[in-house]
PDB file of N, CA and C in Angstrom:
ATOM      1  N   UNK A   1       0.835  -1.177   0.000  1.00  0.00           N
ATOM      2  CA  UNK A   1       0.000   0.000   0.000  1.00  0.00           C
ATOM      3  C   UNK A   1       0.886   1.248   0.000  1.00  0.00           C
ATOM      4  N   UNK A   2       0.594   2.153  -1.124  1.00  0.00           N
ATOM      5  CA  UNK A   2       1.002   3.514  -0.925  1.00  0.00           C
ATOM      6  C   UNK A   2       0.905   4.281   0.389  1.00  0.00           C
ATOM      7  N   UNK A   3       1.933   5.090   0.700  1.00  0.00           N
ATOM      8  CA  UNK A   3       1.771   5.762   1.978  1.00  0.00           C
ATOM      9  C   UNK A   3       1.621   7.421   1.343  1.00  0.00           C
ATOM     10  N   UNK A   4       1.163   8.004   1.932  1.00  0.00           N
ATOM     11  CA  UNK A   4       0.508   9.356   1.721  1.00  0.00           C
ATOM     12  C   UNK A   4       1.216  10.419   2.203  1.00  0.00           C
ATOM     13  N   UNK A   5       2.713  11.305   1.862  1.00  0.00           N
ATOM     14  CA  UNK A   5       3.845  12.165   2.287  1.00  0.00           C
ATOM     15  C   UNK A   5       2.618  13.406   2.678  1.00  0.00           C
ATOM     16  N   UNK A   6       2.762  14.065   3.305  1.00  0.00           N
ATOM     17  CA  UNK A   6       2.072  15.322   3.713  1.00  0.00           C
ATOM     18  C   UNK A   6       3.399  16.066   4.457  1.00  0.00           C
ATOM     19  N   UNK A   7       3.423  17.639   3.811  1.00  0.00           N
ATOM     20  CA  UNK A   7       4.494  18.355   4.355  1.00  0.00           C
ATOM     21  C   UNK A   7       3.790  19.304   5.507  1.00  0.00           C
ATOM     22  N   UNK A   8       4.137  19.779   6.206  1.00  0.00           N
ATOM     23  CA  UNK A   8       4.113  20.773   7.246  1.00  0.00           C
ATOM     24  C   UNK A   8       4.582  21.831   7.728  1.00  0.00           C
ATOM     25  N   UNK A   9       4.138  23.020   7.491  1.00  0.00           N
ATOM     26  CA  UNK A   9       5.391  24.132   7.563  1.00  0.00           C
ATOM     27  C   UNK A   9       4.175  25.326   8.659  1.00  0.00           C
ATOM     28  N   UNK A  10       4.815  25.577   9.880  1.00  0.00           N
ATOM     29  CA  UNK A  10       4.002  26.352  10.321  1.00  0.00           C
ATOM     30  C   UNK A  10       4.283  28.258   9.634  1.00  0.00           C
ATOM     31  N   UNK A  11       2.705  29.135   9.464  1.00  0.00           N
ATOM     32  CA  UNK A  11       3.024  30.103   8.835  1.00  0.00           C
ATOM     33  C   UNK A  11       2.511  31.028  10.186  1.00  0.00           C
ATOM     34  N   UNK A  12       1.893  30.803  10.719  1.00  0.00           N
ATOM     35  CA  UNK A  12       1.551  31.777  12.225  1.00  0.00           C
ATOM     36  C   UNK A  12       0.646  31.184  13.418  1.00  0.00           C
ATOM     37  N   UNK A  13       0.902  32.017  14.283  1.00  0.00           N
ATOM     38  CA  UNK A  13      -0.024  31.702  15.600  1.00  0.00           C
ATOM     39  C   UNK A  13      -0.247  32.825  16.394  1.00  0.00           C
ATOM     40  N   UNK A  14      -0.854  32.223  17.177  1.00  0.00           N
ATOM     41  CA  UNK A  14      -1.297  33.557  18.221  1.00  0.00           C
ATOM     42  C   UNK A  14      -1.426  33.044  19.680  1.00  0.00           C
ATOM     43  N   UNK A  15      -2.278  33.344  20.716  1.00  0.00           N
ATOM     44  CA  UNK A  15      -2.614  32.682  21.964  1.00  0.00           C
ATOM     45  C   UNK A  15      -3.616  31.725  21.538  1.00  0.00           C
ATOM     46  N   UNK A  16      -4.504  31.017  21.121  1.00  0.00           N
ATOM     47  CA  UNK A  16      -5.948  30.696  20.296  1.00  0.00           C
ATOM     48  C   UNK A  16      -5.580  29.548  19.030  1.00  0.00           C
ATOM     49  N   UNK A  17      -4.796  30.522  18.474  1.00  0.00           N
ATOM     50  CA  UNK A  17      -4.897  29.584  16.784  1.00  0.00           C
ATOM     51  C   UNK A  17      -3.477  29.398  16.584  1.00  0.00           C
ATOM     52  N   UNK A  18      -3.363  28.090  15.415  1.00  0.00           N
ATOM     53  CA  UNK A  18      -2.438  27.995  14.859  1.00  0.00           C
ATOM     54  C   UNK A  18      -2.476  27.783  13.360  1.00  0.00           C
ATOM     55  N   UNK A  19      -1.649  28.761  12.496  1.00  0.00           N
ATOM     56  CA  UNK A  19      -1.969  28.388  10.548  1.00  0.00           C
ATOM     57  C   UNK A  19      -0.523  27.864  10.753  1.00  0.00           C
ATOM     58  N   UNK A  20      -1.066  27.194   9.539  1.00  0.00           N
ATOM     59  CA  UNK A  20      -0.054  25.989   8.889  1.00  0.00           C
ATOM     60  C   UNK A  20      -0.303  25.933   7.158  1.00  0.00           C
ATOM     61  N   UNK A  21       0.633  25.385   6.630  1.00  0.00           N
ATOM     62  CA  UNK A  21       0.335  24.999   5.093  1.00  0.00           C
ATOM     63  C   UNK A  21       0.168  23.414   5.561  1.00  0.00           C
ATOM     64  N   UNK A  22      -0.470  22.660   4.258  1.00  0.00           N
ATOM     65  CA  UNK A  22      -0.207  21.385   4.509  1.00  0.00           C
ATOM     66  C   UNK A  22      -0.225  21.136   2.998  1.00  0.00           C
ATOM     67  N   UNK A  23       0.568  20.282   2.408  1.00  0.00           N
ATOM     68  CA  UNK A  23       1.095  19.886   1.236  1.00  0.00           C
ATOM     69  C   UNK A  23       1.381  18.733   1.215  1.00  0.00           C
ATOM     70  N   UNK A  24       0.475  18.110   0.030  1.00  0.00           N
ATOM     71  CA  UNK A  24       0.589  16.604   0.221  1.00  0.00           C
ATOM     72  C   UNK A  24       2.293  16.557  -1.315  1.00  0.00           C
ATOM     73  N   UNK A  25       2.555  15.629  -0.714  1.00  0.00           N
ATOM     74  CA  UNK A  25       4.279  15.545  -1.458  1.00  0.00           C
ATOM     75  C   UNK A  25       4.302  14.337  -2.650  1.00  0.00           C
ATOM     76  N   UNK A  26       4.913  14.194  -3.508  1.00  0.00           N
ATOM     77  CA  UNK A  26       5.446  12.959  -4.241  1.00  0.00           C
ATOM     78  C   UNK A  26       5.651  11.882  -3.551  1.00  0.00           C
ATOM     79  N   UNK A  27       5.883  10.720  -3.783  1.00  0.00           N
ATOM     80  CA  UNK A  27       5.890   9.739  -3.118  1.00  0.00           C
ATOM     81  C   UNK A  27       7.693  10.249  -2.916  1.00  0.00           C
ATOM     82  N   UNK A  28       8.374  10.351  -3.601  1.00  0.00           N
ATOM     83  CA  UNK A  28       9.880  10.773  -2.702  1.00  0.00           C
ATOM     84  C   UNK A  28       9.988  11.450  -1.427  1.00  0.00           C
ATOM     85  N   UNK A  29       8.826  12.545  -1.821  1.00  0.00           N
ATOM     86  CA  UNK A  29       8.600  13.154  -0.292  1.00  0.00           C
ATOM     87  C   UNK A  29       9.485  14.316  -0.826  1.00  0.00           C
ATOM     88  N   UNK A  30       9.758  14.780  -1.774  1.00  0.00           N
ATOM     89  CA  UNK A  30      10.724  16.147  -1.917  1.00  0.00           C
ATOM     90  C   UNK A  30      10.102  17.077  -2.926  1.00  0.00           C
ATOM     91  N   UNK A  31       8.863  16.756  -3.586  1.00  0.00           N
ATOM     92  CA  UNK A  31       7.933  17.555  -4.437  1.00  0.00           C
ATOM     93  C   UNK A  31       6.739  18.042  -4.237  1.00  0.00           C
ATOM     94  N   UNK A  32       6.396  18.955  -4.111  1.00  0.00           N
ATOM     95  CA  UNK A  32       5.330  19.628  -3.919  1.00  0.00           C
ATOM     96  C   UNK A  32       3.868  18.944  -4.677  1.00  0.00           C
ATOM     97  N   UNK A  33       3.012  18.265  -4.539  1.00  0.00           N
ATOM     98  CA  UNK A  33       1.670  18.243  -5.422  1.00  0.00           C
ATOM     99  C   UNK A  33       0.936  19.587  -5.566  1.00  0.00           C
ATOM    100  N   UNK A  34       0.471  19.226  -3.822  1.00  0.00           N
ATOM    101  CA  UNK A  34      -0.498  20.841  -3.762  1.00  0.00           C
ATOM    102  C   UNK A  34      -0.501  20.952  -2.741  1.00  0.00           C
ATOM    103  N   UNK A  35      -1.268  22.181  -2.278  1.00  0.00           N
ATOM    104  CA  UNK A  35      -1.012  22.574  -0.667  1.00  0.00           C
ATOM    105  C   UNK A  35      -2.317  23.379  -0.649  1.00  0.00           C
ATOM    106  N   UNK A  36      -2.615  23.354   0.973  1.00  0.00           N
ATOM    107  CA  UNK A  36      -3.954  23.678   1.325  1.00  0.00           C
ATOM    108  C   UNK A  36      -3.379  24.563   2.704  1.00  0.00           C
ATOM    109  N   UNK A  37      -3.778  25.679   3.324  1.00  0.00           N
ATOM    110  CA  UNK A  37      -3.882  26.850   4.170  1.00  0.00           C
ATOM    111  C   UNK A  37      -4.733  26.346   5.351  1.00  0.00           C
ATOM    112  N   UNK A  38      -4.483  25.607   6.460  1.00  0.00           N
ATOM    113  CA  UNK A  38      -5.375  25.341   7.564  1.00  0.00           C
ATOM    114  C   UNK A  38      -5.133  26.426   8.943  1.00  0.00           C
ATOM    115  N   UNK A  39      -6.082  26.669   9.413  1.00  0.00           N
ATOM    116  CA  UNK A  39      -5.949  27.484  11.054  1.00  0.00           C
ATOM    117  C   UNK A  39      -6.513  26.642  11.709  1.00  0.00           C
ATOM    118  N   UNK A  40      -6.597  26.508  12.945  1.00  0.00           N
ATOM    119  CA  UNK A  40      -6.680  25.786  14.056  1.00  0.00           C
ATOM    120  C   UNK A  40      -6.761  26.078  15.129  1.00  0.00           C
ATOM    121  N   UNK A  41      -7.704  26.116  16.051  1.00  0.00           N
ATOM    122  CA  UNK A  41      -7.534  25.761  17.591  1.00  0.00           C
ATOM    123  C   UNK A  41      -6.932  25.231  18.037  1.00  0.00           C
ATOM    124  N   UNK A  42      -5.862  25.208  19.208  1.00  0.00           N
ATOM    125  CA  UNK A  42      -4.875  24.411  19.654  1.00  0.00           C
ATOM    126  C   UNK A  42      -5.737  22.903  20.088  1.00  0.00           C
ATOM    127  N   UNK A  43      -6.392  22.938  20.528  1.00  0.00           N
ATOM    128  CA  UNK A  43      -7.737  21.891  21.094  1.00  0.00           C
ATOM    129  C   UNK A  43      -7.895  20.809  19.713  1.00  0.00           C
ATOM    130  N   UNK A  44      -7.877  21.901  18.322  1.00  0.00           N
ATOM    131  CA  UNK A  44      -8.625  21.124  17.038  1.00  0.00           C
ATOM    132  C   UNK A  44      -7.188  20.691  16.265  1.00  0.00           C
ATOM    133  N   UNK A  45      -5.755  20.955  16.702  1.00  0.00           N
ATOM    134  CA  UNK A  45      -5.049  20.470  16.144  1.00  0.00           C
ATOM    135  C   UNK A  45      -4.626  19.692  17.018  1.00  0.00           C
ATOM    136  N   UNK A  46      -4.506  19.158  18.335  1.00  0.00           N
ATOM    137  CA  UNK A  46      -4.608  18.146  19.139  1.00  0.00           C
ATOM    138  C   UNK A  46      -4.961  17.097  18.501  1.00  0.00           C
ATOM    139  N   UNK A  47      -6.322  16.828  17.793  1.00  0.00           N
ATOM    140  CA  UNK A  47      -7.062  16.105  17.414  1.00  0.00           C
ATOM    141  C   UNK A  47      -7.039  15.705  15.872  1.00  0.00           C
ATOM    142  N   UNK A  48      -6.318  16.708  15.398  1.00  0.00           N
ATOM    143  CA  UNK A  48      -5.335  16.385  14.160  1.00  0.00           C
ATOM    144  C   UNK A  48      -4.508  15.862  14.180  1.00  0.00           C
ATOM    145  N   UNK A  49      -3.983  16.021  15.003  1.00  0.00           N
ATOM    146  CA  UNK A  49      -2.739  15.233  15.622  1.00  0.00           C
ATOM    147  C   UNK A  49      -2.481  13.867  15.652  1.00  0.00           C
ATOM    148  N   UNK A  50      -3.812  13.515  16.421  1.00  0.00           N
ATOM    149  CA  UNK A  50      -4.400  12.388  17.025  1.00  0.00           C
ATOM    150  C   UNK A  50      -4.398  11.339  15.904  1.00  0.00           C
ATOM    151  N   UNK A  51      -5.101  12.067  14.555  1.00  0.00           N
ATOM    152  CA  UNK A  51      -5.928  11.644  13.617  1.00  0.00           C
ATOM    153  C   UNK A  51      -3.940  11.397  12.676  1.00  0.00           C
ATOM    154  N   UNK A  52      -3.228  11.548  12.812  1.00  0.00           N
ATOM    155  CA  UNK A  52      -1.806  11.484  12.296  1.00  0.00           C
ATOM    156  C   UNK A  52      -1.766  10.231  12.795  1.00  0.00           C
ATOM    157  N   UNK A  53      -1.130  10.806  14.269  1.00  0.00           N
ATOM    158  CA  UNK A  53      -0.693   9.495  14.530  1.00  0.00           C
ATOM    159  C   UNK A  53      -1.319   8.045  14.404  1.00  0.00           C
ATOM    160  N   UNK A  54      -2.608   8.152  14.654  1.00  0.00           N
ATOM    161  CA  UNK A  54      -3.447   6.679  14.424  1.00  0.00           C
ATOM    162  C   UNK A  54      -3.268   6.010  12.734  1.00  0.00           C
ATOM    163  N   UNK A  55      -2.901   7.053  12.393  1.00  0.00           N
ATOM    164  CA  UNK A  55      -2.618   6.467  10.724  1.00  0.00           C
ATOM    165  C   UNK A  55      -1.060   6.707  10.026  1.00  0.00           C
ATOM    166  N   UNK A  56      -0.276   6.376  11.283  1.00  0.00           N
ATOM    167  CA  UNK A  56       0.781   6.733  10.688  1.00  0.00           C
ATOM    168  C   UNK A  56       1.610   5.404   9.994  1.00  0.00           C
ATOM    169  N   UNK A  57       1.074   3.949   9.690  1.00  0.00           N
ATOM    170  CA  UNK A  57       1.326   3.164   8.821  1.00  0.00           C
ATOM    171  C   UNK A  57       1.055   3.812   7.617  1.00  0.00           C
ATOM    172  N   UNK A  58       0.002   4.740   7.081  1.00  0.00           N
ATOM    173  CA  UNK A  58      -0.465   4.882   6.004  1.00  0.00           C
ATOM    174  C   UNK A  58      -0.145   6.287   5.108  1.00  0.00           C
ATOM    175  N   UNK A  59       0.441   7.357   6.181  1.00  0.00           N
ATOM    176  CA  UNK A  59       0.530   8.713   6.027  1.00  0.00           C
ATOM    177  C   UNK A  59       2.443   9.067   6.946  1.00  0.00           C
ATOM    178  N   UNK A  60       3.041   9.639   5.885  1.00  0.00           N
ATOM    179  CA  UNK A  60       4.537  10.035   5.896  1.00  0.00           C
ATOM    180  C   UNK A  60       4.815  11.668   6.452  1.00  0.00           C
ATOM    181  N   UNK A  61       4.775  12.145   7.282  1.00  0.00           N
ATOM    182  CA  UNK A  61       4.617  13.775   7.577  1.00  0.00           C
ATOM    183  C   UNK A  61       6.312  14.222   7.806  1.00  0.00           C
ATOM    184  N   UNK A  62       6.777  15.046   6.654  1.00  0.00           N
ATOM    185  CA  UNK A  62       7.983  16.096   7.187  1.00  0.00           C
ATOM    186  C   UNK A  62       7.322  17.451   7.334  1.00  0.00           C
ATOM    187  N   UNK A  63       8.262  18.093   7.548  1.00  0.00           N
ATOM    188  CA  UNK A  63       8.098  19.771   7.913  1.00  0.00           C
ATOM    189  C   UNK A  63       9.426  20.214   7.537  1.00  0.00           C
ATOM    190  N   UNK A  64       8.848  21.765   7.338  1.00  0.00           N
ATOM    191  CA  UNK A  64      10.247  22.381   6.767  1.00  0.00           C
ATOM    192  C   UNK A  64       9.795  23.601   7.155  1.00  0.00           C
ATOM    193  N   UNK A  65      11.052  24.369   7.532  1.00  0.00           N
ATOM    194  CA  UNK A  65      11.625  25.662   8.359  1.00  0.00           C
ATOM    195  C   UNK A  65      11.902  26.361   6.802  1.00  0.00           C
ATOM    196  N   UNK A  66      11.303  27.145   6.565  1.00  0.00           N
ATOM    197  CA  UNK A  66      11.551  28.574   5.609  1.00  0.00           C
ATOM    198  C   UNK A  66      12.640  29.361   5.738  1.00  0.00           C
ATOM    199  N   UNK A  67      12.636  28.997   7.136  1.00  0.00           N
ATOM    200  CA  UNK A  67      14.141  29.827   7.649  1.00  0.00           C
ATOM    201  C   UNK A  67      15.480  29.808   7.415  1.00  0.00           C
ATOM    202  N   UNK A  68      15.504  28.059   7.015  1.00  0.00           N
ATOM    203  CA  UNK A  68      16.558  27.830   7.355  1.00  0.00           C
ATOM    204  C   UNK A  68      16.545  27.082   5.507  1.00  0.00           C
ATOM    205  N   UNK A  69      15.495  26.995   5.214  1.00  0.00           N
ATOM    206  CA  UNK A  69      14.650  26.371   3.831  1.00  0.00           C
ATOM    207  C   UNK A  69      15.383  24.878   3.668  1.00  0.00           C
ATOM    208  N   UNK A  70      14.725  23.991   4.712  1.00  0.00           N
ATOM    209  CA  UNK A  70      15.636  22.816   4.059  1.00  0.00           C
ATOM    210  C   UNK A  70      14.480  22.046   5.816  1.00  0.00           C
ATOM    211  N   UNK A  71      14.130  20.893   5.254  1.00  0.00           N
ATOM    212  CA  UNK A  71      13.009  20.114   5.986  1.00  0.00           C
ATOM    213  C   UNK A  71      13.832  20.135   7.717  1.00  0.00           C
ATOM    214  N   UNK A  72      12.738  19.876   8.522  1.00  0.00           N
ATOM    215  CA  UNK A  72      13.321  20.119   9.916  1.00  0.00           C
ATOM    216  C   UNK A  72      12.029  18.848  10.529  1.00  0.00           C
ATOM    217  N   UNK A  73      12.521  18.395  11.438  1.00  0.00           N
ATOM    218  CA  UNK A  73      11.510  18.017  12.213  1.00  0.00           C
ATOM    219  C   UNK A  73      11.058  18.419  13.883  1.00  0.00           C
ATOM    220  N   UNK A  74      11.178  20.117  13.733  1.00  0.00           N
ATOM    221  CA  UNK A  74      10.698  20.391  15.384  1.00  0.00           C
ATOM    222  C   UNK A  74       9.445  20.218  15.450  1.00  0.00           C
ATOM    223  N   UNK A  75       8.249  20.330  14.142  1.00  0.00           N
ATOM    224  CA  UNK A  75       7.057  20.312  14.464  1.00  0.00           C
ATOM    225  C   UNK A  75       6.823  19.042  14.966  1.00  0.00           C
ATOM    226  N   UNK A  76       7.026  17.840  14.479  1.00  0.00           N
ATOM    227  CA  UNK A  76       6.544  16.486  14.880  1.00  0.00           C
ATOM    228  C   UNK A  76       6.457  16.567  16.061  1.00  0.00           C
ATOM    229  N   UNK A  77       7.685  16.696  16.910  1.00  0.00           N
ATOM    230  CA  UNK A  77       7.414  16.264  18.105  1.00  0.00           C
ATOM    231  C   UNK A  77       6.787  17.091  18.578  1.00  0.00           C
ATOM    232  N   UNK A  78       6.084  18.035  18.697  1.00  0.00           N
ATOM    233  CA  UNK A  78       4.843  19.470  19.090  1.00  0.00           C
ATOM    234  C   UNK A  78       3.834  18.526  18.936  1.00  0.00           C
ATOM    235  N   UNK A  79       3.494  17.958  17.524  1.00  0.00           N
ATOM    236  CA  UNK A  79       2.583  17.360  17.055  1.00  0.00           C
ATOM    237  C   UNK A  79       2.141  15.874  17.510  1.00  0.00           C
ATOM    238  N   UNK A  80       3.689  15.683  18.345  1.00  0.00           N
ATOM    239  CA  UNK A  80       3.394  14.169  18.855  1.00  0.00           C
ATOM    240  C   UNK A  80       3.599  13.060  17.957  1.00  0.00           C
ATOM    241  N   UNK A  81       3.832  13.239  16.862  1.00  0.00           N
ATOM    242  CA  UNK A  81       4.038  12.132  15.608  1.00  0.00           C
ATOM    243  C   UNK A  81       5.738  12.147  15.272  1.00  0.00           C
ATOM    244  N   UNK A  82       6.080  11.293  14.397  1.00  0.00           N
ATOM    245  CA  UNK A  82       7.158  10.845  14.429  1.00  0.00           C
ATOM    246  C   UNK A  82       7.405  11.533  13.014  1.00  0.00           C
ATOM    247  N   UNK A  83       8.507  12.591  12.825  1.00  0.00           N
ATOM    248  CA  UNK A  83       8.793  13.089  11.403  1.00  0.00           C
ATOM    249  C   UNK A  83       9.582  12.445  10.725  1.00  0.00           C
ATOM    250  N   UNK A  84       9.695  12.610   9.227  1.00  0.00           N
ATOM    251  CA  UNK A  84      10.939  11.183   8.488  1.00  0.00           C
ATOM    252  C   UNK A  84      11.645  12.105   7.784  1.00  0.00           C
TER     253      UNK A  84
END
């Protein structure tokens, strides 16, 4: 079974919310498909979270720092999931 790369790059927050991009990747995991703009309740990305990890046989999550422009994995562990 195909596994499903999804990238992660946080773009802001506040006390309340958190935006993120989320970009589902090539199966290499180094190409962009497409990307979608999510905000969040800290409460409702908990539960995103949740919804990661329970499927993480099936779904591949990196993240990448703009900053530094080259994949990072500090979000995972925020997120509780395991980054590759």
């Amino acid at each position: 079974m195909a596994k499903l790369n999804l990238g992660i790059e946080i773009r802001d927050f506040d006390l309340d919310r958190m935006g993120f991009s989320l970009s589902v990747l090539d199966p290499s995991g180094k190409r962009q498909m497409s990307e979608g703009y999510l905000r969040m309740t800290l409460q409702e990305l908990g539960i995103f979270a949740n919804a990661l990890k329970a499927a993480r046989e099936d779904v591949a999550v990196k993240t990448f720092d703009e900053s530094i422009g080259r994949s990072t994995s500090e979000i995972a562990p925020i997120l509780g999931i395991a980054a590759e």
